[in-house]
Protein backbone atom coordinates (compact mmCIF):
# COMPACT_ATOMS: atom_id res chain seq x y z
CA UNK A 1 116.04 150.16 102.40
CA UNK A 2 115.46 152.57 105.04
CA UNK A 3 116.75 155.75 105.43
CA UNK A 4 114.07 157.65 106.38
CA UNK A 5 113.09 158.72 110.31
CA UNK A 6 110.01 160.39 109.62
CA UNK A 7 108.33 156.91 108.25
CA UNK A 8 109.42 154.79 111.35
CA UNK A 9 106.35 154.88 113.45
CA UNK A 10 104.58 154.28 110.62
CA UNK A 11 105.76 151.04 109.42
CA UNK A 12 106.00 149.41 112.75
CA UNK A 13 102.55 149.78 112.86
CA UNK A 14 101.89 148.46 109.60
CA UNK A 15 101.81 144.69 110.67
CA UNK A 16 99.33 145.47 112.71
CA UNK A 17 96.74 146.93 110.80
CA UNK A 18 97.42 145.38 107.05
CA UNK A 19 100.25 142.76 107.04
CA UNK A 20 100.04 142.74 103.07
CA UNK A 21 100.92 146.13 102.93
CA UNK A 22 103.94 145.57 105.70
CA UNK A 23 105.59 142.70 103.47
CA UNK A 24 105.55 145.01 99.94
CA UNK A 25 107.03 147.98 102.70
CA UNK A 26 110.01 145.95 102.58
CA UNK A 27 110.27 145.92 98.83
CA UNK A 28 110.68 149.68 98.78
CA UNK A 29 113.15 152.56 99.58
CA UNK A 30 112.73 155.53 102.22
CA UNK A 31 114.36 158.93 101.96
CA UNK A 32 113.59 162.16 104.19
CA UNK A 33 112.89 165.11 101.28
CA UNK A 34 112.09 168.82 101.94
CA UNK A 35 109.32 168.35 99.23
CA UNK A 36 105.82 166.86 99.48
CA UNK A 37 105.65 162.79 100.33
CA UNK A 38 105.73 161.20 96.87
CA UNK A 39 106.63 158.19 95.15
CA UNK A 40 109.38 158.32 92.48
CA UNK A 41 109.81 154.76 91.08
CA UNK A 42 110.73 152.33 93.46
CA UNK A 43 111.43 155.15 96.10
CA UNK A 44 109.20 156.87 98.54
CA UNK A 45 109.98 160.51 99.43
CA UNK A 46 108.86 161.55 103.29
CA UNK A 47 108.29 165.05 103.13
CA UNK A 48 107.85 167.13 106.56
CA UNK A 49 104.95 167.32 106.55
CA UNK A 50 104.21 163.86 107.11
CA UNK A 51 105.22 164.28 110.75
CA UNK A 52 102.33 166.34 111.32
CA UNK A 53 99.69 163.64 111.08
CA UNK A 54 98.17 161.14 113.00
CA UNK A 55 99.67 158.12 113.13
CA UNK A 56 96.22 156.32 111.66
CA UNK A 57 96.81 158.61 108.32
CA UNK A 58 100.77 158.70 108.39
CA UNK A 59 100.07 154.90 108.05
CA UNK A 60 97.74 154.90 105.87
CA UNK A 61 99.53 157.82 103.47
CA UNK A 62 102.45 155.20 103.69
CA UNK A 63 100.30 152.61 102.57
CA UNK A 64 99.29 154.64 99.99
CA UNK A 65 102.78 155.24 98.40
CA UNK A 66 104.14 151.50 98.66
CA UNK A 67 100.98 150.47 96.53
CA UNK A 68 102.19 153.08 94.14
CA UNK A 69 105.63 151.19 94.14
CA UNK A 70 103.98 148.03 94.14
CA UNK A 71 101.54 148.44 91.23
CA UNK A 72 104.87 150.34 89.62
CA UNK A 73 102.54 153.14 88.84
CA UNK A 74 105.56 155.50 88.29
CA UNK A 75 106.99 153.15 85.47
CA UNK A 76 103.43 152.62 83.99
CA UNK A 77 102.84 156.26 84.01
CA UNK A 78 106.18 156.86 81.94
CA UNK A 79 104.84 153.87 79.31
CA UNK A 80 101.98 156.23 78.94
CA UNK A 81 103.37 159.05 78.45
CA UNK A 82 105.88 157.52 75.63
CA UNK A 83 102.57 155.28 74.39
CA UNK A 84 100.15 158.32 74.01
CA UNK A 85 102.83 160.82 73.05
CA UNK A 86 101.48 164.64 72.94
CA UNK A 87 98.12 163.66 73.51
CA UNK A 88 98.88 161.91 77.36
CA UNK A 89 97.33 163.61 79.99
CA UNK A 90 99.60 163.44 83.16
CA UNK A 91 97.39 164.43 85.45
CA UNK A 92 94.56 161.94 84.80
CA UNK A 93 97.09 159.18 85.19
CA UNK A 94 97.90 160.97 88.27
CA UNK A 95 94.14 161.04 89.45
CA UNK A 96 93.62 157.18 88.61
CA UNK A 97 96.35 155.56 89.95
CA UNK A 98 95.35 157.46 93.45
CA UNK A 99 91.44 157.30 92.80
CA UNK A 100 92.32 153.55 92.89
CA UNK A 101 94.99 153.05 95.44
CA UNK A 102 92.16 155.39 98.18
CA UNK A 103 89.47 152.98 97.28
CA UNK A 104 91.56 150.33 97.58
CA UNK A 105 92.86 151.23 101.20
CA UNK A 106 89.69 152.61 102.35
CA UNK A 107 87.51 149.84 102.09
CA UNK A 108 90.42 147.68 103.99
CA UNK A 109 89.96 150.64 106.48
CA UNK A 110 92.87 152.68 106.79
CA UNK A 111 92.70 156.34 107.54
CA UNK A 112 93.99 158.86 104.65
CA UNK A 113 94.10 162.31 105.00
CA UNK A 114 91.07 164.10 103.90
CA UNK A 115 89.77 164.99 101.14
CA UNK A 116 91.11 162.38 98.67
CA UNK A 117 89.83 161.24 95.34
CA UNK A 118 88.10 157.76 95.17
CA UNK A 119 87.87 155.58 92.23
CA UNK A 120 83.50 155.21 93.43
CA UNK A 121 83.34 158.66 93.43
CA UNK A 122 84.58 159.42 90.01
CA UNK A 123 82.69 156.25 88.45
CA UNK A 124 79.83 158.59 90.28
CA UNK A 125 81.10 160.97 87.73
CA UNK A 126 80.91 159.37 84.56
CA UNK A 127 78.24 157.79 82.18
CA UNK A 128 76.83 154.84 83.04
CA UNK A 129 78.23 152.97 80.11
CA UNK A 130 81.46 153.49 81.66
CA UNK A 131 81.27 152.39 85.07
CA UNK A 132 82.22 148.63 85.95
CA UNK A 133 80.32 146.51 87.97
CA UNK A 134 83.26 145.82 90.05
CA UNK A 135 85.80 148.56 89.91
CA UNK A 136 88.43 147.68 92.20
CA UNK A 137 88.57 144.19 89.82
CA UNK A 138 87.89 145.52 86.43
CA UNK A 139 89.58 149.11 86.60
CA UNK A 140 93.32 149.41 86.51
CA UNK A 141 94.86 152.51 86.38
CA UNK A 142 95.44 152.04 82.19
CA UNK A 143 91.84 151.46 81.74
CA UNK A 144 90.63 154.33 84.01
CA UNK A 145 92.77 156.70 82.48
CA UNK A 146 91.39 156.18 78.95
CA UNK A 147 88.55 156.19 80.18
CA UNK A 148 88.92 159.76 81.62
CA UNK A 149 91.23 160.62 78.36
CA UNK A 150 87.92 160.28 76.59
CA UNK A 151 85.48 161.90 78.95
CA UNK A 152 87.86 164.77 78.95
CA UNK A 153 88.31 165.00 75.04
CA UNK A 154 83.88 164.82 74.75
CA UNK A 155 83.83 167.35 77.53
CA UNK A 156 86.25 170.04 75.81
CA UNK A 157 85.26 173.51 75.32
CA UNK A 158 82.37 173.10 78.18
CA UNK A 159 82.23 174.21 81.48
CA UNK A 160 80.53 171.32 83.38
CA UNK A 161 82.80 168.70 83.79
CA UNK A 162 81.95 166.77 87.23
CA UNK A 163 85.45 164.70 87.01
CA UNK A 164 87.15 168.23 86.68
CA UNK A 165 85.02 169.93 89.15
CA UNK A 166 85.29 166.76 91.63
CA UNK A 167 89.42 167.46 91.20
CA UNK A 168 88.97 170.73 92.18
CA UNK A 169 86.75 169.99 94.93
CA UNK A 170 89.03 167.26 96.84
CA UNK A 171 92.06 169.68 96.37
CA UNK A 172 93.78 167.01 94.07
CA UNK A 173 97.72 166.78 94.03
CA UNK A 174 99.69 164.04 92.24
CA UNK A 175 102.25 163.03 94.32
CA UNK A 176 103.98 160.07 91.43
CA UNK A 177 106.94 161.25 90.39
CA UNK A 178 108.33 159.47 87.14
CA UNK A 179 111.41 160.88 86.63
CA UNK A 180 113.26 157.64 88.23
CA UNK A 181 111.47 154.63 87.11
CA UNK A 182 111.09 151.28 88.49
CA UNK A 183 112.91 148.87 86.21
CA UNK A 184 111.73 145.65 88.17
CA UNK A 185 109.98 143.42 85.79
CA UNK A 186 106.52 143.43 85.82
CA UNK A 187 105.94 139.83 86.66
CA UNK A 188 108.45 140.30 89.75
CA UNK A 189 105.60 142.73 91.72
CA UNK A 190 102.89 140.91 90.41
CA UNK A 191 104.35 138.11 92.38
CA UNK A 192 105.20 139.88 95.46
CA UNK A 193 101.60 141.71 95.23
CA UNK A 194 99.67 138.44 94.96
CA UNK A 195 101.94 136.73 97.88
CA UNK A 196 101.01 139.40 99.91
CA UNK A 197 97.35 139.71 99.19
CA UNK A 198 97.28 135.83 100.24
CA UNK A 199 99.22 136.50 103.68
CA UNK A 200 96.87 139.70 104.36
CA UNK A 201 93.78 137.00 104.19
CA UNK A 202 95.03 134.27 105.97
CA UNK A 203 96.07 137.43 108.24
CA UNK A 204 92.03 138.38 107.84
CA UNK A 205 92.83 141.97 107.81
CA UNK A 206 93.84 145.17 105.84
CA UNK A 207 93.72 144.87 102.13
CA UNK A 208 94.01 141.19 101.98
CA UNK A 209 91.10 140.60 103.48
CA UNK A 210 88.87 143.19 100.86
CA UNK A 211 90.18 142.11 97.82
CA UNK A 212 89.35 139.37 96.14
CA UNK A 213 90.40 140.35 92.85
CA UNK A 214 92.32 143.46 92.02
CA UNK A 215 92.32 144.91 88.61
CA UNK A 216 95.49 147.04 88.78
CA UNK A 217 98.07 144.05 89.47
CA UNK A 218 101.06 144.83 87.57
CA UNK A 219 101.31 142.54 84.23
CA UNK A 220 103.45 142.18 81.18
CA UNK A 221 101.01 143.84 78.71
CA UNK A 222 101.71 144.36 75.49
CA UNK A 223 99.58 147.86 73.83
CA UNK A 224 97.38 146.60 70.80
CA UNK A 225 99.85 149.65 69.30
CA UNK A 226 102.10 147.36 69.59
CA UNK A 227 100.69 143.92 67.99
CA UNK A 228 98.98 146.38 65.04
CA UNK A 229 102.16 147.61 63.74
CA UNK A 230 103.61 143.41 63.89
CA UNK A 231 100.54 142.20 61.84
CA UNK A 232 100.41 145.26 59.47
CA UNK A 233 104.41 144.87 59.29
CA UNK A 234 104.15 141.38 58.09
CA UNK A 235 101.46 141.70 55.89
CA UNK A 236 102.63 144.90 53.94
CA UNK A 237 106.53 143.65 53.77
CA UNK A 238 107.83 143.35 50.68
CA UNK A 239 109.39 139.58 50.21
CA UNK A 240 111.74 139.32 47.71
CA UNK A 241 110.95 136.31 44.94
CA UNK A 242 113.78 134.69 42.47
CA UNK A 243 113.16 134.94 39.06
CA UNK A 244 114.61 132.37 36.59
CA UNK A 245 114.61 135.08 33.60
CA UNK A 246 117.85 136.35 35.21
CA UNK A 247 120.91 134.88 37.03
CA UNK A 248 122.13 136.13 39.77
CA UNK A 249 125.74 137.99 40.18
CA UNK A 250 127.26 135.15 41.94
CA UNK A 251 125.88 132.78 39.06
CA UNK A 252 127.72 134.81 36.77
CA UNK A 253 131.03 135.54 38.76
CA UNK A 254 131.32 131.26 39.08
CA UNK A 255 130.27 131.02 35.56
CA UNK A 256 132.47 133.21 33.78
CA UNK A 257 135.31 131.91 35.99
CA UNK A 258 134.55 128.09 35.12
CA UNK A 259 134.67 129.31 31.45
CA UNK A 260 138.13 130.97 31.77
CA UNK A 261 139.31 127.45 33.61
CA UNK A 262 137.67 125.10 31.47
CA UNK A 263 135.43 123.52 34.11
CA UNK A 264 131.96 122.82 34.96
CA UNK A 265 129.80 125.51 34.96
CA UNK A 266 127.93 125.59 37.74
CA UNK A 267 124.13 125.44 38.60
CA UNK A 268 121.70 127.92 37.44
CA UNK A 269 121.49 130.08 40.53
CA UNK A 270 118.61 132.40 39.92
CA UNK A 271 118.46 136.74 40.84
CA UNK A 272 116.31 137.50 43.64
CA UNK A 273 114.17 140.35 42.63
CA UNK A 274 111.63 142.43 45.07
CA UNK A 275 108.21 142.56 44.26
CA UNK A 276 107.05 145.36 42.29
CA UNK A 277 103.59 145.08 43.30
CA UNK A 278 103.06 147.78 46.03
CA UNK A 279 101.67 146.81 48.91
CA UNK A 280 97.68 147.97 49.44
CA UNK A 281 95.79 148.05 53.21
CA UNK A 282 92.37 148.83 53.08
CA UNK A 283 90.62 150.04 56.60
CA UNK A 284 87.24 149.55 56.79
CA UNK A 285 85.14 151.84 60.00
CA UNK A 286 82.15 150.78 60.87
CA UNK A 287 80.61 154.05 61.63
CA UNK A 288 77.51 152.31 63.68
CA UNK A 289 79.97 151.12 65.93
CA UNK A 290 81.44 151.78 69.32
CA UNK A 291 84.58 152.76 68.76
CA UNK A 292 85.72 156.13 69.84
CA UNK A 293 87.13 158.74 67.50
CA UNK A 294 90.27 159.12 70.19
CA UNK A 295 91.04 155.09 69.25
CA UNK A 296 90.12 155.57 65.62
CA UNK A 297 93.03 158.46 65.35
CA UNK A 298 95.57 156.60 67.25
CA UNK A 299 94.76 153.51 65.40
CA UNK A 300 95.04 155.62 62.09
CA UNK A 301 98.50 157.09 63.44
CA UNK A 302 99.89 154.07 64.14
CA UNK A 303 98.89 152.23 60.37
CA UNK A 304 100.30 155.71 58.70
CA UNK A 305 103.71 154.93 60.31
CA UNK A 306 103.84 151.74 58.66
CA UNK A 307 102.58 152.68 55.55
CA UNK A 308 105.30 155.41 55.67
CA UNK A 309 108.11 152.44 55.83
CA UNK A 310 106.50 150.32 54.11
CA UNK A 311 105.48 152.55 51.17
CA UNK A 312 102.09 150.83 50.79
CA UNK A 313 98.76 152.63 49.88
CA UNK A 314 95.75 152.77 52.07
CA UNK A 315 92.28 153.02 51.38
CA UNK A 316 89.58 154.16 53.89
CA UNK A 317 85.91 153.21 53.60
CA UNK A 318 83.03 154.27 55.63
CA UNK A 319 80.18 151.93 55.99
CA UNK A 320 77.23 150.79 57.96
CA UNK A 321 74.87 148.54 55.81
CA UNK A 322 76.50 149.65 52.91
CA UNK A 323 79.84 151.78 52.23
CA UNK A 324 79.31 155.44 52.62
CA UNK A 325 82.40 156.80 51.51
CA UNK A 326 85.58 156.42 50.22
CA UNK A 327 89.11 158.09 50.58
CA UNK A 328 92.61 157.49 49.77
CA UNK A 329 94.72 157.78 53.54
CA UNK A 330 97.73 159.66 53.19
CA UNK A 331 97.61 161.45 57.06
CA UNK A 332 95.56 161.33 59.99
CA UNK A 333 93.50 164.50 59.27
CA UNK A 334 92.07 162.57 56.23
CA UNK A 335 89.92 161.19 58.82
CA UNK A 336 88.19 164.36 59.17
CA UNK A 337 86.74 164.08 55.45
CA UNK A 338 85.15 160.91 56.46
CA UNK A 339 81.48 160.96 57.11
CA UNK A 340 81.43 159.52 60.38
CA UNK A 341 77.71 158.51 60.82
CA UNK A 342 76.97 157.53 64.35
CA UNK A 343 74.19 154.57 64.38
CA UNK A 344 71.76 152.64 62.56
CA UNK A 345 73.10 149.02 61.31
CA UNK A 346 75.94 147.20 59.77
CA UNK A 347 76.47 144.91 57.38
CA UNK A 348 79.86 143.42 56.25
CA UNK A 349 79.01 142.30 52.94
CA UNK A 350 78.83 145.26 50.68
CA UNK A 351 82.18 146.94 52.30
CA UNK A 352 84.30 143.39 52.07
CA UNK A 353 83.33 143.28 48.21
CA UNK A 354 84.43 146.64 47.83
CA UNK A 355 87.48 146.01 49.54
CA UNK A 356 88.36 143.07 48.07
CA UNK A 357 87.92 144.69 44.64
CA UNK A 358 90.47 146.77 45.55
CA UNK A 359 93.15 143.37 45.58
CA UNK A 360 94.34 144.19 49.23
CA UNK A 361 97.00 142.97 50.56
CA UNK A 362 95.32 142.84 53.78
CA UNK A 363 92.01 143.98 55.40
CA UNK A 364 91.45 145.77 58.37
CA UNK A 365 87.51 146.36 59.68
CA UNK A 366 87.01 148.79 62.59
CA UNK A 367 83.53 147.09 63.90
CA UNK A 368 82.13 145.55 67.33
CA UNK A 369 81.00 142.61 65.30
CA UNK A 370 77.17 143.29 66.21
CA UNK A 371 76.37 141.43 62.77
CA UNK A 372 76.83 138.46 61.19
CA UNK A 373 80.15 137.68 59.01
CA UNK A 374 81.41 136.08 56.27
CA UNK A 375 82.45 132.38 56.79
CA UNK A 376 85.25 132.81 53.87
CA UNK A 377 87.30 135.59 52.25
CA UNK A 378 90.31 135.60 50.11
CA UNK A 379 92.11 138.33 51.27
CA UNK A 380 94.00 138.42 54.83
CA UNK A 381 91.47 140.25 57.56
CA UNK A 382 91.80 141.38 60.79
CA UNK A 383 88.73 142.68 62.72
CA UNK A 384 89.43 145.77 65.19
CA UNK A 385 86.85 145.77 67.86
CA UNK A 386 86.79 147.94 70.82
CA UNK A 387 85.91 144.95 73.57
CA UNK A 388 86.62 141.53 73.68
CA UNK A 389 83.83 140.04 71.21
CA UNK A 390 80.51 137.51 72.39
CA UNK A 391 81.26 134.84 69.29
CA UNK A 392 84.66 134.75 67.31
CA UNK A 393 84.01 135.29 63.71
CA UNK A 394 84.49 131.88 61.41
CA UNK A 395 87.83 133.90 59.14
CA UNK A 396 89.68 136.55 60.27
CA UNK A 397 92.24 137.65 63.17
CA UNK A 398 90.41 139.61 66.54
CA UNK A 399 92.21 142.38 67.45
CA UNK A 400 91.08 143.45 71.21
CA UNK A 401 91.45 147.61 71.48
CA UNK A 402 90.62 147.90 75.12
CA UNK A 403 94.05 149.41 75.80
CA UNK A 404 95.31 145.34 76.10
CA UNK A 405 96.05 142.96 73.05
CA UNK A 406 93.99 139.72 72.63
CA UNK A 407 94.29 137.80 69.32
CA UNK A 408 91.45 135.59 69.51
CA UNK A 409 92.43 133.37 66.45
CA UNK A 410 94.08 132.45 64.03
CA UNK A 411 92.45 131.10 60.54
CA UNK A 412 94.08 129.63 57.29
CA UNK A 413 94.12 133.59 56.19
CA UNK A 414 95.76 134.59 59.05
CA UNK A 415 97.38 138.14 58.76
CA UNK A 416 100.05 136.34 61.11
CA UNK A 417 100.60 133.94 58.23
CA UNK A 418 100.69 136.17 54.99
């Protein structure tokens, strides 16, 4: 829906020059604003000065904001926000949704207004551990922002940040707006992206004809947040059990009744009683491993909620080649009395006999897998690993932490299944 003047001249050009951006155009909604251009949701704001630029960058800075409607970066930026709670950092969602969206446009050739942040240039920025081999396919604007999250949280307290100083430097201004989400369904503009990516290459121009692959498609992802509190749900619930040492009420409302009437008394109908045996999780952290201590805390927030509703006891163990240390997890700054040794090996047999000592009722290892495991254990296990592993592990459940869920597999313990 149009209702915008300012944006006219700019969208009959878009055919022209990108035909994949011109069909998602019509997907969105225009309004003149006496603010700065931005994208709120599903809407696109024209501000004034718009008008002032050349047509090549008022149709590129429109081609801009529909991908920011398109990849519904406005409703993924509110997930975020509610995902990450006080520790989300708006403006680096802000800087990699656009860092993405530039690189995207500019390497289909469209003109943007200068300076602008590019998703190269920051990868420029950041160790070399972190940088893809193919950004525009591997990066989405979740990944890139953890990925800053975490090069901001190692780079506190100093004064040489390059991703801060490159901000600074290319006069960086969000311009998403996410106080009126999108509420289309993901799978609806990961549709309408992907049809228009396919006419933009028959077309054989604009962003069509760049990208091969794109990364930041909008999908139906569910947070590994998310999956970790299912599996540590059903593992740690309490199920009630009958017990044939005692009737239930019912039994003994119908009995008592038969007895006043003379009749039959009925079956034996036995009391359902919960299990007094208190539920016990026991996280193992491999402290040679990759993970980061920004996962490790939300991971840790996220099992103390359970254990709050669950009322089960956890027990955190340190290890490498053998277990380290040893606490009792009652909050997250328990984690802070854990000796978090960084390197050296890892070995998963001295830490799963120590935590199967402890009669679990379910297992949770913190590793990358880079050692051999067990081929059988009794209790239920999940391994936590920050990357999709090379070889699935013979017993278990895989829990993928890169910001998506993957469960690899399922085995006869299953924590899905306990």
């Amino acid at each position: 829906m149009i209702h915008s003047k300012r944006i006219q001249p700019a969208l009959a050009r878009l055919p022209e020059v990108d035909p994949a951006i011109a069909a998602l155009a019509l997907w969105c909604n225009w309004r003149d604003d006496n603010g700065p251009t931005r994208t709120t949701g599903d809407t696109i704001l024209v501000g004034p000065e718009f008008q002032l630029l050349p047509i090549s960058e008022q149709t590129g800075l429109a081609a801009h904001h529909v991908l920011h409607v398109a990849l519904r970066h406005s409703a993924r930026r509110a997930a975020a926000a509610e995902r990450y709670g006080s520790r989300f950092q708006a403006r680096l969602f802000d800087l990699a949704s656009d860092a993405l969206v530039n690189e995207a446009l500019l390497q289909a050739h469209h003109a943007l207004p200068r300076p602008c942040v590019r998703a190269n240039e920051i990868a420029e920025r950041l160790p070399s551990e972190d940088r893809p081999a193919n950004l525009l396919a591997e990066w989405d604007c979740d990944r890139l922002y953890v990925v800053l999250a975490n090069h901001a949280t190692q780079r506190s307290g100093t004064e040489d940040d390059p991703v801060e100083a490159y901000m600074q430097a290319q006069g960086f201004a969000p311009d998403l707006d996410g106080s009126d989400p999108d509420h289309a369904e993901p799978e609806i503009w990961a549709g309408r992206v992907e049809q228009a990516l396919q006419a933009g290459q028959r077309a054989g121009s604009g962003i069509g004809a760049v990208l091969a692959r794109f990364g930041d498609l909008p999908q139906a992802r569910v947070p590994w947040e998310v999956r970790l509190r299912r599996l540590l749900g059903k593992a740690l619930l309490q199920e009630p059990r009958p017990s044939h040492r005692r009737p239930s009420r019912v039994w003994l409302a119908r009995d008592s009744q038969a007895r006043q009437d003379g009749t039959i008394q009925p079956a034996f109908d036995p009391a359902i009683l919960r299990n007094q045996r208190r539920p016990r999780l026991v996280v193992a952290l491999d402290t040679s491993s990759s993970i980061r201590d920004v996962t490790l805390e939300l991971f840790a927030s996220e099992a103390l909620s359970i254990l709050r509703r669950t009322g089960a006891e956890a027990h955190l163990l340190g290890f490498d080649t053998e277990v380290h240390s040893a606490i009792r997890l009652r909050s997250a700054s328990d984690l802070q009395s854990l000796d978090l040794k960084r390197g050296g090996g890892t070995d998963f047999g001295p830490v799963l006999a120590e935590a199967e000592a402890l009669d679990p009722s379910l297992i949770i290892v913190l590793t990358d897998l880079d050692a051999p495991t067990p081929s059988r254990i009794r209790a239920p296990l999940i391994w936590a690993v920050p990357t999709e592993p090379a070889k699935v592990p013979e017993t278990g459940d895989v829990l993928v932490m890169n910001d998506v869920v993957a469960l690899s597999r399922q085995s006869n313990h299953s924590a899905l299944t306990h």
